[in-house]
N, C-alpha and C. Protein backbone atom coordinates (compact mmCIF):
# COMPACT_ATOMS: atom_id res chain seq x y z
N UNK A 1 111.30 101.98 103.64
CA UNK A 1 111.32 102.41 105.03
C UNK A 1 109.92 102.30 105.61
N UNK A 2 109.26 102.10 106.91
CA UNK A 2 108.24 102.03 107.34
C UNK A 2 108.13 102.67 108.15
N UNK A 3 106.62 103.14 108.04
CA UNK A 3 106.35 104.30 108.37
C UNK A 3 105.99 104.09 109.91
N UNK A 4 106.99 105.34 110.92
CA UNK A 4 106.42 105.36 112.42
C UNK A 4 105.62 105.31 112.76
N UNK A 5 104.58 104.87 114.07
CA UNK A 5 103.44 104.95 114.08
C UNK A 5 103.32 106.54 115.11
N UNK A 6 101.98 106.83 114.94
CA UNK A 6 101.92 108.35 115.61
C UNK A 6 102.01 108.20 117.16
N UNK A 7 102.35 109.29 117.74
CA UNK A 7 102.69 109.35 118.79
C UNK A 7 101.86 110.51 119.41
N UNK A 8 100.86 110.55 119.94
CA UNK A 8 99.81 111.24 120.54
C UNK A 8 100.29 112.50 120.89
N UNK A 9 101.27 111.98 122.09
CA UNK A 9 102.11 112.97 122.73
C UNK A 9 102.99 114.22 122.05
N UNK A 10 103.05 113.51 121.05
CA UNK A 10 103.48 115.38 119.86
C UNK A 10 102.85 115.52 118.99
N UNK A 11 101.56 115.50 119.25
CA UNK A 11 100.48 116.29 118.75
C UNK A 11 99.88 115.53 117.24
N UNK A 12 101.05 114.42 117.20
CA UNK A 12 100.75 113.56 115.94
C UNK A 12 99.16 112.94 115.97
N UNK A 13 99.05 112.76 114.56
CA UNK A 13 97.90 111.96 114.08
C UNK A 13 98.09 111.45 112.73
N UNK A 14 97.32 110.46 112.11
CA UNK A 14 97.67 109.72 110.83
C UNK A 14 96.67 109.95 109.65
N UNK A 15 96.88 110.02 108.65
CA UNK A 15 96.19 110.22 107.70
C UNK A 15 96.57 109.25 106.34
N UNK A 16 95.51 108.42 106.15
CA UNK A 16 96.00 108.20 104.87
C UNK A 16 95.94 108.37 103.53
N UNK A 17 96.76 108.59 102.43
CA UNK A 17 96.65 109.38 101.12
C UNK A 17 96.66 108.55 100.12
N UNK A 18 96.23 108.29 99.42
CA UNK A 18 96.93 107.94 97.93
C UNK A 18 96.99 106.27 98.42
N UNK A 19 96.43 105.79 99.77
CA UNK A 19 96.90 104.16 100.67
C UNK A 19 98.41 104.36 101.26
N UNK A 20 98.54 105.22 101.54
CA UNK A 20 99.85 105.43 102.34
C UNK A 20 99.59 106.21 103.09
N UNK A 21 99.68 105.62 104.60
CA UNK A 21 99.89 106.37 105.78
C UNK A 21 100.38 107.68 105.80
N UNK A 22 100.41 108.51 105.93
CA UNK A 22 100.99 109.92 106.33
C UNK A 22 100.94 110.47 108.42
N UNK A 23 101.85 110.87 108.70
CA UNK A 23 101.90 111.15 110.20
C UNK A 23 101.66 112.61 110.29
N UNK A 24 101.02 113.27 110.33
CA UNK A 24 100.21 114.76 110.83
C UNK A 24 100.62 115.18 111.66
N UNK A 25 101.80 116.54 112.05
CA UNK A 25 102.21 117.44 112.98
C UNK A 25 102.17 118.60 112.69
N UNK A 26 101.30 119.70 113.59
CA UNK A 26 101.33 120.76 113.29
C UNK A 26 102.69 121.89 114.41
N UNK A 27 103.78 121.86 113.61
CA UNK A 27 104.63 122.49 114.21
C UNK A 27 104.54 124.12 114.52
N UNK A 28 105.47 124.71 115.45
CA UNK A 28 105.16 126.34 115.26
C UNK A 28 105.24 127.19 114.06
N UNK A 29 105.96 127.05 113.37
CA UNK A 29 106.21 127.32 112.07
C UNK A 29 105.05 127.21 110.85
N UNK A 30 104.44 125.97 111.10
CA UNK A 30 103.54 125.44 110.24
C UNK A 30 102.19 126.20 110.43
N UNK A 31 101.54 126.21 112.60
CA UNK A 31 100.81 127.23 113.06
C UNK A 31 100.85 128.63 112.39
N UNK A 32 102.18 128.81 112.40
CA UNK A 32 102.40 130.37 112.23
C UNK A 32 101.81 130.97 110.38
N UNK A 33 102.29 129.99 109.74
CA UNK A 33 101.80 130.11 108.57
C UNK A 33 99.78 129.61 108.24
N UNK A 34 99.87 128.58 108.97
CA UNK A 34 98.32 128.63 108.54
C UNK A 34 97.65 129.70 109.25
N UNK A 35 98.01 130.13 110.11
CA UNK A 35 97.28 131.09 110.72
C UNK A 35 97.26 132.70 109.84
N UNK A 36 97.92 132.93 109.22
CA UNK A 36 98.21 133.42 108.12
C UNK A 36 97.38 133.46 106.92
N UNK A 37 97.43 132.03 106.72
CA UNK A 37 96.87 131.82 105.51
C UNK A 37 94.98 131.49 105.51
N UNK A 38 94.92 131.73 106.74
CA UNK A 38 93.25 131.49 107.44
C UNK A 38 92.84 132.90 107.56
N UNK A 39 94.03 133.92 107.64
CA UNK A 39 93.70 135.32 108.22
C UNK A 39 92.66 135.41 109.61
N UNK A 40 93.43 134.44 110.65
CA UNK A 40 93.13 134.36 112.18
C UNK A 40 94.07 135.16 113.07
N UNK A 41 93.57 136.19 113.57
CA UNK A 41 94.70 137.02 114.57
C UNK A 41 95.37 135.99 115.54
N UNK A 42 94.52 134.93 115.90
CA UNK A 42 95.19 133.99 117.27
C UNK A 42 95.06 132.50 117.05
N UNK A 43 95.96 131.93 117.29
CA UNK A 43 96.03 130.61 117.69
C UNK A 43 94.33 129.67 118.54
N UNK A 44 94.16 130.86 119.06
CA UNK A 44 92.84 131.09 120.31
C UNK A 44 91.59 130.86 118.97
N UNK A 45 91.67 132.08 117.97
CA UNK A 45 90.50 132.79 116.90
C UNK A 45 90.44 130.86 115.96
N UNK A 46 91.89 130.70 116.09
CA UNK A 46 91.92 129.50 114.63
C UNK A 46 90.87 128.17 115.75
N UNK A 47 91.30 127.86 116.66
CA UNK A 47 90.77 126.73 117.28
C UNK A 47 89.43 126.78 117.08
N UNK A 48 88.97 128.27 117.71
CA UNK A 48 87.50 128.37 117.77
C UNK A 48 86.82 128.19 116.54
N UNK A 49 87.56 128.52 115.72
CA UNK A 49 87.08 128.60 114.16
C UNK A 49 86.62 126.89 114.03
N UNK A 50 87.40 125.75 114.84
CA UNK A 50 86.61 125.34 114.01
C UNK A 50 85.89 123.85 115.34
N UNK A 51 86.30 124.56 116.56
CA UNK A 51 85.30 124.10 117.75
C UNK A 51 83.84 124.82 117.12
N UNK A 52 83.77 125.46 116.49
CA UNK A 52 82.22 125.97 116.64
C UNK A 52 81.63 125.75 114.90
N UNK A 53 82.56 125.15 114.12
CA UNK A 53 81.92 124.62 113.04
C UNK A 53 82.04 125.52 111.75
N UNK A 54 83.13 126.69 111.44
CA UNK A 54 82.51 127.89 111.13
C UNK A 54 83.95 127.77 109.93
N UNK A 55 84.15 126.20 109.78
CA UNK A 55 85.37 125.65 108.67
C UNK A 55 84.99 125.58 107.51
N UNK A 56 85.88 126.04 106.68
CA UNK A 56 85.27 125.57 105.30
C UNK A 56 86.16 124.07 104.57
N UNK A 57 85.90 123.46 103.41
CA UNK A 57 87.15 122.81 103.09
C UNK A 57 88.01 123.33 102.53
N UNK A 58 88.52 124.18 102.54
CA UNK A 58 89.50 124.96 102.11
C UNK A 58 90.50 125.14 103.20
N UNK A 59 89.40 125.76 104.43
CA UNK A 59 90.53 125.26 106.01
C UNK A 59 90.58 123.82 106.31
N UNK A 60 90.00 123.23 105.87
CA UNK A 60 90.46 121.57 105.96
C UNK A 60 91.72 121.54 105.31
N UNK A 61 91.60 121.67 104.23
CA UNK A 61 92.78 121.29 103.34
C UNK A 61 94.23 122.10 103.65
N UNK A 62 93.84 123.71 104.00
CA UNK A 62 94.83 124.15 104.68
C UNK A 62 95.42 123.89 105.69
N UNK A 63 94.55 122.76 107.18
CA UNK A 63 95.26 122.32 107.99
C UNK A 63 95.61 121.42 107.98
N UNK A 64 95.09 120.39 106.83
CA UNK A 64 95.86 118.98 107.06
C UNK A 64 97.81 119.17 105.60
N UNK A 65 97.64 120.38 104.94
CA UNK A 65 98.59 120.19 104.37
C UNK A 65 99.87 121.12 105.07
N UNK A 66 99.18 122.04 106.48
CA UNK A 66 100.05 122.91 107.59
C UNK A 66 100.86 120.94 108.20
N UNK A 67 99.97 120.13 108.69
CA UNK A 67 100.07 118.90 109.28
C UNK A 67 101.11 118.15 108.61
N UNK A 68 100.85 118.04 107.17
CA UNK A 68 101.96 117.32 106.61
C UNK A 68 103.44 118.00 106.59
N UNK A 69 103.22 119.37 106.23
CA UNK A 69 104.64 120.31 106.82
C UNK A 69 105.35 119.68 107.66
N UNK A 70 104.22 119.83 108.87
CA UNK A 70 104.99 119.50 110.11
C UNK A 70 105.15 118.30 110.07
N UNK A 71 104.78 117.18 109.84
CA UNK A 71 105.00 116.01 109.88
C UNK A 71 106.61 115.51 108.56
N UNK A 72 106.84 116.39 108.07
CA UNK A 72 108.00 116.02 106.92
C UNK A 72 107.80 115.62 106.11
N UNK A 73 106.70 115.92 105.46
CA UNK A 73 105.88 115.62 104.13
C UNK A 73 106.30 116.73 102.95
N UNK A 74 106.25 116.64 101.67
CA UNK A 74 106.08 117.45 100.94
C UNK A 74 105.51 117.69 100.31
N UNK A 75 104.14 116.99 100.21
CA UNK A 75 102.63 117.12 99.75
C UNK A 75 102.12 118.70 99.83
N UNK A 76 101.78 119.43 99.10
CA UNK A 76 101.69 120.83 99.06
C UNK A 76 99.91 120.90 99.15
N UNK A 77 99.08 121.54 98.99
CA UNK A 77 97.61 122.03 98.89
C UNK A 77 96.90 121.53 97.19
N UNK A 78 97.66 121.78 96.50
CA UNK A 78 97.35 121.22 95.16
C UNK A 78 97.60 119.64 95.13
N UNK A 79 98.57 119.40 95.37
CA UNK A 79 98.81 117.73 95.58
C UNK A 79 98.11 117.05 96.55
N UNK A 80 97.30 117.30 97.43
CA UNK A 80 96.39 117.08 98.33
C UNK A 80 95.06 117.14 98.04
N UNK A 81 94.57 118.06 97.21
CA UNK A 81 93.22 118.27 96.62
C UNK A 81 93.11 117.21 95.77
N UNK A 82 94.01 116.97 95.10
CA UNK A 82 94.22 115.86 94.08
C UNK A 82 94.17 114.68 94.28
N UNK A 83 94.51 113.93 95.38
CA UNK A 83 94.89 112.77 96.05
C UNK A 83 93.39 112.44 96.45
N UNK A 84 93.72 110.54 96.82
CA UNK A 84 92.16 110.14 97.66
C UNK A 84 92.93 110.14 99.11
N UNK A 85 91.80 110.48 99.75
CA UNK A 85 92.17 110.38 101.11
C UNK A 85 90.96 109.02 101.64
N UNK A 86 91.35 108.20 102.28
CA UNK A 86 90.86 106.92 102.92
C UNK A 86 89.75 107.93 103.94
N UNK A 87 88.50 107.17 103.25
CA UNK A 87 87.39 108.05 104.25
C UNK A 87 87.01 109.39 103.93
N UNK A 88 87.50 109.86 102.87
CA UNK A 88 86.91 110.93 102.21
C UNK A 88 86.53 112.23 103.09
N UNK A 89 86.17 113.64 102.50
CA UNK A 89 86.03 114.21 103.11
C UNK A 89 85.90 114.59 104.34
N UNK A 90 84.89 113.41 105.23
CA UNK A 90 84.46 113.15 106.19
C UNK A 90 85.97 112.65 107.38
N UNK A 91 86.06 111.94 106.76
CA UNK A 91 87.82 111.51 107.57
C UNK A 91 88.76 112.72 107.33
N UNK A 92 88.98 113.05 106.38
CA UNK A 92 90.02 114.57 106.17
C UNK A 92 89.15 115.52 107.42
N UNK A 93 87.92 115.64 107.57
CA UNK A 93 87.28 116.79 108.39
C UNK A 93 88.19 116.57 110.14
N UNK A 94 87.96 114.75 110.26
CA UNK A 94 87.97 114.25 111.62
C UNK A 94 89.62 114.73 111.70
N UNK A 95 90.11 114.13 110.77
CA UNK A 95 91.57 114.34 111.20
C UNK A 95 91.92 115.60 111.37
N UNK A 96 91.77 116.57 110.45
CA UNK A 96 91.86 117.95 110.96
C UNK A 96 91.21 118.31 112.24
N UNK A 97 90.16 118.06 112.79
CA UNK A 97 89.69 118.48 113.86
C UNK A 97 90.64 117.89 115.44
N UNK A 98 90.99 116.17 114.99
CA UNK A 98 91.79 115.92 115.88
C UNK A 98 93.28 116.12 115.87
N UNK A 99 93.99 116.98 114.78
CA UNK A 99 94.87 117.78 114.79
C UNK A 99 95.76 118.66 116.01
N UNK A 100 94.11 119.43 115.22
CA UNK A 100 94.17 120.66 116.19
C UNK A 100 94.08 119.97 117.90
N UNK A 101 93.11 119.24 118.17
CA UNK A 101 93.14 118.84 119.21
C UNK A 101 94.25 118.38 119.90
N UNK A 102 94.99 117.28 119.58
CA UNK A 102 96.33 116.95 119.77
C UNK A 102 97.38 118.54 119.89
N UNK A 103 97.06 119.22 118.91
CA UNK A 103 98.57 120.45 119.10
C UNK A 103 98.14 121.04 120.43
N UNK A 104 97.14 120.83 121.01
CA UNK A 104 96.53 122.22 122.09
C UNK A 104 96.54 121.59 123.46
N UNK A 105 96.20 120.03 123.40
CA UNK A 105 96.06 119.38 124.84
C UNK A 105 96.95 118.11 125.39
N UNK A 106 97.11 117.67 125.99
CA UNK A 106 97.82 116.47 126.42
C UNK A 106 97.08 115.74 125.62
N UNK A 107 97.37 114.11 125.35
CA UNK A 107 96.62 113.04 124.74
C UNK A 107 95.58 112.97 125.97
N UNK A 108 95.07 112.43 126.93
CA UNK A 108 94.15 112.21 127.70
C UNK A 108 92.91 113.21 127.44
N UNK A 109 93.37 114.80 127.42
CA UNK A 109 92.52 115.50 127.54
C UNK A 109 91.89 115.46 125.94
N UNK A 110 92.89 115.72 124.67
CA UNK A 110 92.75 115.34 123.48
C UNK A 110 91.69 114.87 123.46
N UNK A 111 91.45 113.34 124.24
CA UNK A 111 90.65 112.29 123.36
C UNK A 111 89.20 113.06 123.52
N UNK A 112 89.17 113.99 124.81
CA UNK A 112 87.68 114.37 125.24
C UNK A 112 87.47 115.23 124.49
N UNK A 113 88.05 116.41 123.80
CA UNK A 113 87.98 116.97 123.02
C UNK A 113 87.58 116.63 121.92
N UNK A 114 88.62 115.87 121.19
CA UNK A 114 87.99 114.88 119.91
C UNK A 114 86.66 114.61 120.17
N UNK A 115 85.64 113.96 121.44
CA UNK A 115 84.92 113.39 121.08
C UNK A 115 84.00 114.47 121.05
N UNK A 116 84.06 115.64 121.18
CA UNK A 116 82.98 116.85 121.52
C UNK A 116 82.98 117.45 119.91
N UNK A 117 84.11 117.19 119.00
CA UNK A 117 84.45 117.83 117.79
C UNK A 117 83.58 116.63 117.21
């Protein structure tokens, strides 16, 4: 089967694992739990957390494996630590950052965001 390409407009973004594309959505459900698992009172507290730099990789890894959730993945946090990701840390950082960006703004506004992250 081949894989969809992302679609801006629902908050998608791509990641690749292991050389296989993966499509990144952070659904409400998925929010609801990383936010949880970040111990962030708000949706508001999680963004800022990491507009202002104050991420660790541990919240990397927790939002890009909230992302695969949502995206229909079953890649868990251990199976992710484990894996190469194309672009290494540095790319896992971007994609998480443009994640979040995508779940919060239209694509247009997104991209300006992204480029400030």
């Amino acid at each position: 089967m081949q894989q969809q390409p992302e679609n801006p407009w629902r908050g998608e973004v791509t990641l690749v694992i292991n050389d296989s594309p993966h499509v990144l959505r952070l659904t409400l459900g998925a929010l609801a739990r990383l936010e949880q698992q970040l111990q962030e009172g708000s949706l508001v507290a999680l963004v800022q957390r990491f507009e202002t730099g104050r991420f660790s990789a541990a919240d990397i890894l927790a939002l890009l494996t909230a992302g695969l959730e949502g995206g229909g993945h079953d890649l868990d946090s251990l199976d992710l630590a484990g894996a190469e990701i194309a672009g290494g840390a540095v790319e896992a950082a971007r994609v998480a950052a443009q994640l979040l960006a995508r779940s919060f703004s239209l694509p247009t506004e997104a991209q300006g965001q992204e480029a400030a992250l």
